[in-house]
N, C-alpha and C. Protein backbone atom coordinates (compact mmCIF):
# COMPACT_ATOMS: atom_id res chain seq x y z
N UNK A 1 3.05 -22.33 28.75
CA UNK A 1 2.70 -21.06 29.36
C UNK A 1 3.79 -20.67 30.35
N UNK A 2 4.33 -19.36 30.62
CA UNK A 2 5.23 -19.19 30.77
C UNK A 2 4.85 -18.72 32.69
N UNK A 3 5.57 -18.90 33.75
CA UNK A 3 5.26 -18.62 34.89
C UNK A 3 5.48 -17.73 35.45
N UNK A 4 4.65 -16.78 36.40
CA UNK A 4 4.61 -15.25 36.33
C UNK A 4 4.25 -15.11 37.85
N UNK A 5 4.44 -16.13 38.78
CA UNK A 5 4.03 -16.59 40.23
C UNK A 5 4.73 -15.21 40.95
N UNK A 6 5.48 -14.24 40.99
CA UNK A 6 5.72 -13.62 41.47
C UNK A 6 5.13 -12.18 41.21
N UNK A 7 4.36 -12.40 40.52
CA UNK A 7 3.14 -10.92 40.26
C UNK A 7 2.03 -11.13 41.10
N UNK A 8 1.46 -10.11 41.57
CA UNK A 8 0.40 -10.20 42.19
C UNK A 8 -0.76 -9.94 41.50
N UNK A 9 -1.84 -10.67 41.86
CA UNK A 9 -3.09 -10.33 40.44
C UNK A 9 -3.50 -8.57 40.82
N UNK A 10 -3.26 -8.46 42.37
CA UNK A 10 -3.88 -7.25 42.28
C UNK A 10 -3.43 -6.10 42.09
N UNK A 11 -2.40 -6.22 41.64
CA UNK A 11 -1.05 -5.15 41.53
C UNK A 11 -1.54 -4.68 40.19
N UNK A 12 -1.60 -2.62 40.57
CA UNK A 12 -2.25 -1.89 39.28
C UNK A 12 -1.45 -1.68 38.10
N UNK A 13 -0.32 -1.86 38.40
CA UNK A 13 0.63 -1.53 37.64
C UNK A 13 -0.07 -2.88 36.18
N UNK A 14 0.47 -3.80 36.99
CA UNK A 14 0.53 -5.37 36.20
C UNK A 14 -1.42 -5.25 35.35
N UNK A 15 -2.13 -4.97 36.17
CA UNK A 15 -3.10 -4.83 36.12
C UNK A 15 -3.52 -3.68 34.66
N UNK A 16 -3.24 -2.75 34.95
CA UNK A 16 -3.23 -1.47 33.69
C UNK A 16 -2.29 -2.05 32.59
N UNK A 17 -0.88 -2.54 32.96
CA UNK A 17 -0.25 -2.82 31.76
C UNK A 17 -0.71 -3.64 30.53
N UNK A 18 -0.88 -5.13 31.76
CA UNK A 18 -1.60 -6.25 30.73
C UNK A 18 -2.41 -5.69 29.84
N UNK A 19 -3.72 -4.78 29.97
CA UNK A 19 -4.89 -4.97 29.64
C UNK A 19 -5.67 -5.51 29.94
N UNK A 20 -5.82 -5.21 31.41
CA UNK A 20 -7.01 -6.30 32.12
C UNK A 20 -6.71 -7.53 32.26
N UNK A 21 -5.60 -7.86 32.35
CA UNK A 21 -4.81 -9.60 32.24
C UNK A 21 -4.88 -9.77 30.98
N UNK A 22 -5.12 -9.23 29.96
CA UNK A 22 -5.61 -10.14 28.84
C UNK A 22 -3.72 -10.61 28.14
N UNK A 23 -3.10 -9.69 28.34
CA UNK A 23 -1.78 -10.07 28.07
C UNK A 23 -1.00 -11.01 28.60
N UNK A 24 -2.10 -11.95 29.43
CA UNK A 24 -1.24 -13.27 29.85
C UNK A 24 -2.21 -14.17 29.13
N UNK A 25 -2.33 -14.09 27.91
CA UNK A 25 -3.11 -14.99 27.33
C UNK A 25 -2.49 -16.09 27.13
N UNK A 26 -2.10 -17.58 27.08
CA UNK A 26 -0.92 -18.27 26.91
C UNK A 26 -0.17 -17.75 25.41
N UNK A 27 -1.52 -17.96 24.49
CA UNK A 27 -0.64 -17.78 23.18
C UNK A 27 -0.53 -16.64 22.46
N UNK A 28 0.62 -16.17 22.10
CA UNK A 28 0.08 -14.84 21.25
C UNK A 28 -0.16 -13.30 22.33
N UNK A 29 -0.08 -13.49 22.90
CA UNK A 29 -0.27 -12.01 23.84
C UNK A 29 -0.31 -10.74 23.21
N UNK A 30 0.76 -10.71 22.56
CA UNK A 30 0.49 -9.29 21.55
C UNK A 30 -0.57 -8.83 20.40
N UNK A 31 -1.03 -10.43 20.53
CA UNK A 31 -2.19 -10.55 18.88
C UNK A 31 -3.58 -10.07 19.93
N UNK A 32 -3.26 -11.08 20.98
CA UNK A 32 -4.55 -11.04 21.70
C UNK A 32 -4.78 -9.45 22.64
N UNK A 33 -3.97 -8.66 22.94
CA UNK A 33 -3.73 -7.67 23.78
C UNK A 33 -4.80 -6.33 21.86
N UNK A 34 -4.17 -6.65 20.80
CA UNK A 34 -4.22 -6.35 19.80
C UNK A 34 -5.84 -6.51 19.30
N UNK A 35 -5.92 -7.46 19.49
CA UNK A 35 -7.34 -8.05 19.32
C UNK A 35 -8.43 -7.65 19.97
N UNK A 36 -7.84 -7.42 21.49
CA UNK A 36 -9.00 -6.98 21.97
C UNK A 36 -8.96 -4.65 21.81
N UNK A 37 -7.75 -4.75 20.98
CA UNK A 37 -7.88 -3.46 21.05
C UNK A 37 -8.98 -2.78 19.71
N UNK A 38 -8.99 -4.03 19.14
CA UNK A 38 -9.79 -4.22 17.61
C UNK A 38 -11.52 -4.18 18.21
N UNK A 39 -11.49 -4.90 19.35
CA UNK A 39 -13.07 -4.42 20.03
C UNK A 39 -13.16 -3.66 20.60
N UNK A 40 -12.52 -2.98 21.34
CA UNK A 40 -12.79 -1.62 21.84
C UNK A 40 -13.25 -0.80 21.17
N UNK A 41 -12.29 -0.75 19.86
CA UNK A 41 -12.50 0.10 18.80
C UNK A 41 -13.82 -0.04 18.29
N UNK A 42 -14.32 -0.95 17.61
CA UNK A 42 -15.66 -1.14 17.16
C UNK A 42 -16.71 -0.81 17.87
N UNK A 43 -16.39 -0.83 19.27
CA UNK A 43 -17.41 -0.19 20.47
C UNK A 43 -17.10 1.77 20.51
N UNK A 44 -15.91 1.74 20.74
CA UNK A 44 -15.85 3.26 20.83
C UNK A 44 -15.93 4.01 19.59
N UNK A 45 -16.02 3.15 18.34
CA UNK A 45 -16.53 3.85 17.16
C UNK A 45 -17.88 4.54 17.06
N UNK A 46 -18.43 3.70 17.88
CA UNK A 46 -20.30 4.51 17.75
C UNK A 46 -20.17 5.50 19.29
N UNK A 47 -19.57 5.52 19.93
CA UNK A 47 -19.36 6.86 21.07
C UNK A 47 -18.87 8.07 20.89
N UNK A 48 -17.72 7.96 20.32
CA UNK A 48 -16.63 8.84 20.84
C UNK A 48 -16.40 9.80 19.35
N UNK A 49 -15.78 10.67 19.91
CA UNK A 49 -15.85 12.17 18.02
C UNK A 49 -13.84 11.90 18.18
N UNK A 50 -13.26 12.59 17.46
CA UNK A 50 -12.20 12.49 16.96
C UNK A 50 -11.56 13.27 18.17
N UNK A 51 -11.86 14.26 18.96
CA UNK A 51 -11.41 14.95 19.98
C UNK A 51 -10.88 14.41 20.80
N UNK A 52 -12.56 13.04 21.42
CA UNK A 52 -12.17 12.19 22.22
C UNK A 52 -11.37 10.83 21.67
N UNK A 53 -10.67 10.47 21.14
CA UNK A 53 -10.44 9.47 20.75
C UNK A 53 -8.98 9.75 20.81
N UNK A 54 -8.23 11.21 20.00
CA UNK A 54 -7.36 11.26 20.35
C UNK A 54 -6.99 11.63 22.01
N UNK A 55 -7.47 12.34 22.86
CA UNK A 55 -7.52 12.52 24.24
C UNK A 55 -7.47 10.76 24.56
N UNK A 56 -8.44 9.83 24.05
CA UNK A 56 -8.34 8.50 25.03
C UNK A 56 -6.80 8.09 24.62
N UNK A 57 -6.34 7.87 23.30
CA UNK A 57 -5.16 7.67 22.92
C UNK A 57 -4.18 8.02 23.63
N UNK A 58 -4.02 9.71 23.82
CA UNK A 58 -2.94 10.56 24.66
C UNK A 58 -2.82 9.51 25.94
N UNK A 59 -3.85 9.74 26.66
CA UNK A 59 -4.00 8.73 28.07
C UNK A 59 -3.61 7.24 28.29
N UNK A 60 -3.97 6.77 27.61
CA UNK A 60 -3.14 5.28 27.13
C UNK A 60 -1.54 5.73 26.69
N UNK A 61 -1.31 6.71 26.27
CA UNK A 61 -0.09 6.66 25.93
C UNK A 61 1.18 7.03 27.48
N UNK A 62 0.18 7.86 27.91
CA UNK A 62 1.12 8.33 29.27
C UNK A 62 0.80 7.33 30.44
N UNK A 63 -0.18 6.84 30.50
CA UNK A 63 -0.47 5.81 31.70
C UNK A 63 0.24 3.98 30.88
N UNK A 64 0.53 4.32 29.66
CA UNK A 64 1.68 3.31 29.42
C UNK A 64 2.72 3.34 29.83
N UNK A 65 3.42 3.96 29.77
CA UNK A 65 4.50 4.71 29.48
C UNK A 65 5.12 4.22 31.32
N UNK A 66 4.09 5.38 32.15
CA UNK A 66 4.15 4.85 33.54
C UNK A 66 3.67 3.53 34.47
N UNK A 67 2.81 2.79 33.98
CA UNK A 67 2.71 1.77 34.19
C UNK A 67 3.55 0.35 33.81
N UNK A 68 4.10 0.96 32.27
CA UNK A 68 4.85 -0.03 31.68
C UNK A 68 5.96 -0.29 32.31
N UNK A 69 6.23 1.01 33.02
CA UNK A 69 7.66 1.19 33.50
C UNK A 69 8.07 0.31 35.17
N UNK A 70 6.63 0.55 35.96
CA UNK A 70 6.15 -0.45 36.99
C UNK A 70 6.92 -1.58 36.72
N UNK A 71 6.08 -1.98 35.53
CA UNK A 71 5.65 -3.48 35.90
C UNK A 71 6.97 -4.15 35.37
N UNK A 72 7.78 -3.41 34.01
CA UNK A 72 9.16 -3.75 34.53
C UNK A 72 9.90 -4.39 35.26
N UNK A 73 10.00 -3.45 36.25
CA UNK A 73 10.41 -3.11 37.82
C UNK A 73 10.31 -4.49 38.61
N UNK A 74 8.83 -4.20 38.70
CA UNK A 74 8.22 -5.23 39.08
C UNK A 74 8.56 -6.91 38.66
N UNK A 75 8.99 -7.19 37.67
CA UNK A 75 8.71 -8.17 37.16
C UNK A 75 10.07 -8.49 37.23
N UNK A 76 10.94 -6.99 36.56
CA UNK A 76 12.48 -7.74 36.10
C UNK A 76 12.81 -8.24 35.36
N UNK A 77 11.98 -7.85 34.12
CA UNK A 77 11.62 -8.54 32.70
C UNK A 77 11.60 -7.16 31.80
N UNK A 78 12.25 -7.24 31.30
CA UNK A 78 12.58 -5.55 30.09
C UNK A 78 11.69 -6.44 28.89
N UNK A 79 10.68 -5.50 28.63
CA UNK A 79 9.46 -5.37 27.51
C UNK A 79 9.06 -6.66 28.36
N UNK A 80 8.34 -7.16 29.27
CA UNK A 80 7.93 -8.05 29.35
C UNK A 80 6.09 -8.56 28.28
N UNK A 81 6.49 -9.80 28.05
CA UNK A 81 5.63 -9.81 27.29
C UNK A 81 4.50 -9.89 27.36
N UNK A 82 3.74 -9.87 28.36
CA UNK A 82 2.50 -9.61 28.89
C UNK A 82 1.87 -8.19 29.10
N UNK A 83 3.06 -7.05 28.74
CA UNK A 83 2.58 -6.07 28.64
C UNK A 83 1.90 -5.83 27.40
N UNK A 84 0.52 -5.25 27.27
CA UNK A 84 -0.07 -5.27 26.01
C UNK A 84 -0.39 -3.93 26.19
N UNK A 85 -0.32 -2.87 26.28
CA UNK A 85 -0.71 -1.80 26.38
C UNK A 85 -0.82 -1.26 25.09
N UNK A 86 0.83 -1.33 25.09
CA UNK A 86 1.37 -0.73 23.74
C UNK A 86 0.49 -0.97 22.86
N UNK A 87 0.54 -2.56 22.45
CA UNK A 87 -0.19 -3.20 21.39
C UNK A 87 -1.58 -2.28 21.08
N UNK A 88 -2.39 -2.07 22.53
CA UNK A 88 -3.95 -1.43 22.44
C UNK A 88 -3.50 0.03 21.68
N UNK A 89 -2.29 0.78 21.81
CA UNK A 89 -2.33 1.93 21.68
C UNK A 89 -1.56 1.79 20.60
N UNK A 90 -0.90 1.37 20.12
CA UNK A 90 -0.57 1.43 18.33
C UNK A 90 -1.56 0.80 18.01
N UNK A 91 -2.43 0.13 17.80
CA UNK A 91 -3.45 -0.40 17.04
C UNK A 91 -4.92 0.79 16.70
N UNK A 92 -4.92 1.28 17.98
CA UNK A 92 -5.59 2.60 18.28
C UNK A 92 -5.30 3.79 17.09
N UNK A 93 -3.98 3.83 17.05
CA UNK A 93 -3.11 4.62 16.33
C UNK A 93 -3.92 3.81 14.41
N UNK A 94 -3.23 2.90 14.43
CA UNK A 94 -3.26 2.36 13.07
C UNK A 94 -4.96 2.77 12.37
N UNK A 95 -6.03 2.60 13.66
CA UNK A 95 -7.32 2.85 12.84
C UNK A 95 -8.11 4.47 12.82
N UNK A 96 -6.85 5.09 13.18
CA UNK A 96 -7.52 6.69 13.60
C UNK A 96 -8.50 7.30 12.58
N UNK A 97 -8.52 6.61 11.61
CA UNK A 97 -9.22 7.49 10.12
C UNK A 97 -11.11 7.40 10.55
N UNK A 98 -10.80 6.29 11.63
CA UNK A 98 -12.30 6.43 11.26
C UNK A 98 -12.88 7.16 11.65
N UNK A 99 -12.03 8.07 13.08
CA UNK A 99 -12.68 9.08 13.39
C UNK A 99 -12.11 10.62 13.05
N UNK A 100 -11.52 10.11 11.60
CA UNK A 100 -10.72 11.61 10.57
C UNK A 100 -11.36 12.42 10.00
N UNK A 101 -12.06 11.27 9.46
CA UNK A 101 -12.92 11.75 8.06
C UNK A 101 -14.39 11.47 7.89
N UNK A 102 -15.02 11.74 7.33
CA UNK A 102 -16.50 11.54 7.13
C UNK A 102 -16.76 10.31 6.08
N UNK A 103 -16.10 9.94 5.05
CA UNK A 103 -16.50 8.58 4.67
C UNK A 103 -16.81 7.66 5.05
N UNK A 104 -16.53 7.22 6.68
CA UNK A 104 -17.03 6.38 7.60
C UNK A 104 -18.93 6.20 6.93
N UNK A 105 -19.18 7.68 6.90
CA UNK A 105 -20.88 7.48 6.97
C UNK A 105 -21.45 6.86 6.02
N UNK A 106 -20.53 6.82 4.98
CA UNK A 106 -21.03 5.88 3.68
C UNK A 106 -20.78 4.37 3.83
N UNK A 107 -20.19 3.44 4.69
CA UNK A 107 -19.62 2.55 5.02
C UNK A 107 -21.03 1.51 6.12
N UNK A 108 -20.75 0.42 5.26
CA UNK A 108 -21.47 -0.15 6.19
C UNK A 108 -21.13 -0.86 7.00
N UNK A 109 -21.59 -1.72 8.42
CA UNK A 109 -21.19 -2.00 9.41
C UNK A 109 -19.71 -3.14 9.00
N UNK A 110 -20.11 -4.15 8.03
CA UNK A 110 -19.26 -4.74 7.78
C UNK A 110 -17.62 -4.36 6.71
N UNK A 111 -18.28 -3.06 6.15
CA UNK A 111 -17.20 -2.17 5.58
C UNK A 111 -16.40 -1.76 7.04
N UNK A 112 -16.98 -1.20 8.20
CA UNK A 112 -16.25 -0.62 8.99
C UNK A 112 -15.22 -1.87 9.62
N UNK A 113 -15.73 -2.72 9.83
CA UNK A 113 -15.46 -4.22 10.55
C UNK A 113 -14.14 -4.80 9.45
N UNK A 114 -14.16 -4.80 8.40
CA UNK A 114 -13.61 -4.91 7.21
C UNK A 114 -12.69 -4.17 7.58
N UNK A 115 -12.23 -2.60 7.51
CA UNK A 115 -10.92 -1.61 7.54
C UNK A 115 -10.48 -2.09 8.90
N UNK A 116 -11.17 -2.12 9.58
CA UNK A 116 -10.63 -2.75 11.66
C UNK A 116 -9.99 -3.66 11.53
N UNK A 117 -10.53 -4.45 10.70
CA UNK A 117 -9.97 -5.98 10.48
C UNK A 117 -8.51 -5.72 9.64
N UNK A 118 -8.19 -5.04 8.53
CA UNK A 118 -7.03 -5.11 8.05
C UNK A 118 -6.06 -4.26 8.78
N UNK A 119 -6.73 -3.14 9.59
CA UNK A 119 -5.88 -2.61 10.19
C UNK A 119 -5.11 -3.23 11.33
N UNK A 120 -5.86 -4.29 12.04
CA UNK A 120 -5.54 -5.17 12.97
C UNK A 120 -4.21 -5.97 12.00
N UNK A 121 -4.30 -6.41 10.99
CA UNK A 121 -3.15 -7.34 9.77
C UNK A 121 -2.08 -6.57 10.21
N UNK A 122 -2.10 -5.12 9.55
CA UNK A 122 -1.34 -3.70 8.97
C UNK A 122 -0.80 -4.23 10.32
N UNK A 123 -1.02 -4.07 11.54
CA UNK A 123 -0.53 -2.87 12.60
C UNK A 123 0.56 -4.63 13.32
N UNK A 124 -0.13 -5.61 13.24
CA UNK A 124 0.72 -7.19 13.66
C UNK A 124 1.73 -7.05 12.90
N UNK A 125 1.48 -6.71 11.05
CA UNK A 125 3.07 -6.77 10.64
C UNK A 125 4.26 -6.37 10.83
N UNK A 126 3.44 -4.72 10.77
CA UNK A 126 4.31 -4.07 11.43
C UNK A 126 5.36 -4.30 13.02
N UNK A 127 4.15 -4.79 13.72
CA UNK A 127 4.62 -5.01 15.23
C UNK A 127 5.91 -6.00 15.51
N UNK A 128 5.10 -7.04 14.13
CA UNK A 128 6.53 -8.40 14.50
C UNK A 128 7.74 -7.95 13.73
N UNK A 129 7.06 -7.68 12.78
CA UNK A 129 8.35 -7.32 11.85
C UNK A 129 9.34 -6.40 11.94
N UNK A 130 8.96 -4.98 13.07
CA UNK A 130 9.47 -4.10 13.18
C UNK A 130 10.55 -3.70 12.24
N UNK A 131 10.35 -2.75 10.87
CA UNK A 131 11.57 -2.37 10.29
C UNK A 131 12.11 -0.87 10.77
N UNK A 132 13.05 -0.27 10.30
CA UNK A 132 13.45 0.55 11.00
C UNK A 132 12.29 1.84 11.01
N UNK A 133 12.13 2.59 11.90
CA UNK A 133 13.08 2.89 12.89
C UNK A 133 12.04 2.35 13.80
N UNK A 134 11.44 1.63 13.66
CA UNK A 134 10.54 0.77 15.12
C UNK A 134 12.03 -0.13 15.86
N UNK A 135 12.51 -0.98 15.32
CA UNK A 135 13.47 -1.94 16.11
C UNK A 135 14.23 -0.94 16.72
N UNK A 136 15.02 0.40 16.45
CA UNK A 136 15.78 0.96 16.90
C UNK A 136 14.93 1.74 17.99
N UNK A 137 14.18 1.75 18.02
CA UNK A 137 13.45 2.10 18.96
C UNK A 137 13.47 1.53 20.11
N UNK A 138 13.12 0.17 19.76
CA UNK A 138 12.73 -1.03 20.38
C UNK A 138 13.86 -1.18 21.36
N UNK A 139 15.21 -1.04 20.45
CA UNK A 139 16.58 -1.72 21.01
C UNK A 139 17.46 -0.77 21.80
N UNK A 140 16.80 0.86 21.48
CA UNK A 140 17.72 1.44 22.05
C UNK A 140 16.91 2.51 22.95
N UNK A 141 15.62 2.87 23.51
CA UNK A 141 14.85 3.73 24.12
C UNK A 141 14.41 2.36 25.52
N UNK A 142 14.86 2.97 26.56
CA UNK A 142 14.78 2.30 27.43
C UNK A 142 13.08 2.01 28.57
N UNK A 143 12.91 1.33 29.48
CA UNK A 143 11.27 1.85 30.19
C UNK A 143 10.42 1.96 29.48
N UNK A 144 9.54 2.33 29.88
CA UNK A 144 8.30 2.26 29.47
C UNK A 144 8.32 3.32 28.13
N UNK A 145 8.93 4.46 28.27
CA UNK A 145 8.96 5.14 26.88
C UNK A 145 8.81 3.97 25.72
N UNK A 146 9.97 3.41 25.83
CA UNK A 146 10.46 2.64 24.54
C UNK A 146 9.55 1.34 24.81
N UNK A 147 9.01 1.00 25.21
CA UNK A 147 7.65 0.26 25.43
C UNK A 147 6.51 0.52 24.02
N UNK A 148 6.43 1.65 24.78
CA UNK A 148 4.97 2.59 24.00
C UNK A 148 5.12 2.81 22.88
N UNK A 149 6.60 3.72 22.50
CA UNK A 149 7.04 4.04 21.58
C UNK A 149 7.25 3.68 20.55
N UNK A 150 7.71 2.32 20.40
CA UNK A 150 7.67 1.49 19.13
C UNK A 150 6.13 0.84 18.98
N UNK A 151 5.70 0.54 19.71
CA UNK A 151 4.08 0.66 19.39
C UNK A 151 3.36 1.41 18.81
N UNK A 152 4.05 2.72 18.98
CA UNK A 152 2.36 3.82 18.59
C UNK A 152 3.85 4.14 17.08
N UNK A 153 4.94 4.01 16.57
CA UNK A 153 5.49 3.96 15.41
C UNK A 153 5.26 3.06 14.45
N UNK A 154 5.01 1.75 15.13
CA UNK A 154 4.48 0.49 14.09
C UNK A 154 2.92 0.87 13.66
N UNK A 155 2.45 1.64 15.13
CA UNK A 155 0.85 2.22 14.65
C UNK A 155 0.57 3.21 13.34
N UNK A 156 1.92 4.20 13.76
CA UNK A 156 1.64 5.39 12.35
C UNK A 156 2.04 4.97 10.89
N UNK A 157 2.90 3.96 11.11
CA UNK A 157 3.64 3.05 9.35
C UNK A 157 2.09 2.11 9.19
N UNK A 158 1.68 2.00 10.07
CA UNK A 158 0.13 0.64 9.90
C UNK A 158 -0.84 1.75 9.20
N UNK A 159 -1.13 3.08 9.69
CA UNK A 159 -2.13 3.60 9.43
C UNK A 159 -1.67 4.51 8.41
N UNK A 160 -0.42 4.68 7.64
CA UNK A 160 0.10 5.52 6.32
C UNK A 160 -0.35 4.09 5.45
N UNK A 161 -0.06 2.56 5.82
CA UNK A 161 -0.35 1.71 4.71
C UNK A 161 -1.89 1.83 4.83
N UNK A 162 -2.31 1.44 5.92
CA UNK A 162 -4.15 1.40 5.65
C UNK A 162 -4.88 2.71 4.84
N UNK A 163 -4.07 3.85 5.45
CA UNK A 163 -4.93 4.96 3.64
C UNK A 163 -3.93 5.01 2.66
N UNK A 164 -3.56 3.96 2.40
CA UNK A 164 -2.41 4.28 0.65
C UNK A 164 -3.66 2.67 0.45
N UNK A 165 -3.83 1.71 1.26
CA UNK A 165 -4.52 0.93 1.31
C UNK A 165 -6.52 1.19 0.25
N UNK A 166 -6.71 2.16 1.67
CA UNK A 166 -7.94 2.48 0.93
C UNK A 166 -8.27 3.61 0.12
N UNK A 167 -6.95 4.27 -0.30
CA UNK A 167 -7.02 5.23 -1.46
C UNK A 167 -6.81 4.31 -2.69
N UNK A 168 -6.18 3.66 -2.68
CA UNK A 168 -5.95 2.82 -3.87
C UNK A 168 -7.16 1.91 -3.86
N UNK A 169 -7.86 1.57 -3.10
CA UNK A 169 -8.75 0.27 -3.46
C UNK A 169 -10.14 0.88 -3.51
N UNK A 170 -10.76 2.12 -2.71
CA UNK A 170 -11.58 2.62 -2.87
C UNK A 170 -12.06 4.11 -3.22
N UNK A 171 -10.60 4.79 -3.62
CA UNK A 171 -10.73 5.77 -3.95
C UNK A 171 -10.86 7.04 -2.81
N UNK A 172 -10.79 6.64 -1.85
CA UNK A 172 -11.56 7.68 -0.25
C UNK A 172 -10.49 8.76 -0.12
């Protein structure tokens, strides 16, 4: 586990970026930052209409963006890896259909749990693998922009495969 003694727990920046700390998970931070963006989702699936979902998205995207840029700063660590923001907000990105379209209503709980679940696959491959133009993103957009940015791009290539995904497998 990697040592981070010079952050303060109560510092908002560090605080908003992580994801609630969850991005100092020892292992995996991006899976787990990812993971828990996979429960949110399943919770804000039975709340929220497509209006709000993109509005929560927008907001995660700009309070990334500026927070990411903090904790940076703060840290002295470019993309540090405990920032999970991103991760919550391309993953966000990758499952937008469910609040696109109306086929959701034909879907049962474990159908919905099922598309969350591969979209969570989709949106990690993307993330590690970054092919272009995510890495160039990655390598050449500086702060918190380029934080976010290749996040919510690995999100839109995750969520073009998840409906070529479920057009081909279920016809939707």
């Amino acid at each position: 586990m990697k040592n981070y003694e010079n952050l303060n727990a109560r510092n908002l920046p560090v605080f908003v970026s992580s994801f609630f700390f969850i991005g100092f998970f020892p292992y995996g931070p991006g899976t787990a930052g990812s993971a828990a963006a996979f429960l949110l989702y399943i919770f804000l699936l039975r709340f929220l209409t497509m209006p709000y979902y993109l509005g929560l998205c927008f907001i995660i995207f700009i309070f990334g963006i500026y927070f990411s840029s903090k904790t940076e700063k703060i840290s002295g660590i470019k993309d540090p890896p405990f920032v999970v923001i991103d991760e919550v907000l391309g993953y966000l990105l990758t499952v937008i259909s469910g609040f696109s379209f109306d086929p959701f209503s034909r879907l049962s709980i474990s159908g919905i749990i099922l598309y969350a679940f591969i979209g969570l696959i989709l949106f990690r491959f993307f993330d590690i693998l970054k092919p272009y133009p995510i890495r160039a993103i990655d390598e050449k957009v500086p702060g918190g922009l380029g934080i976010m940015l290749d996040d919510a791009v690995a999100g839109v290539f995750s969520f073009i495969a998840l409906r070529l995904i479920i057009v081909i497998a279920a016809g939707l």
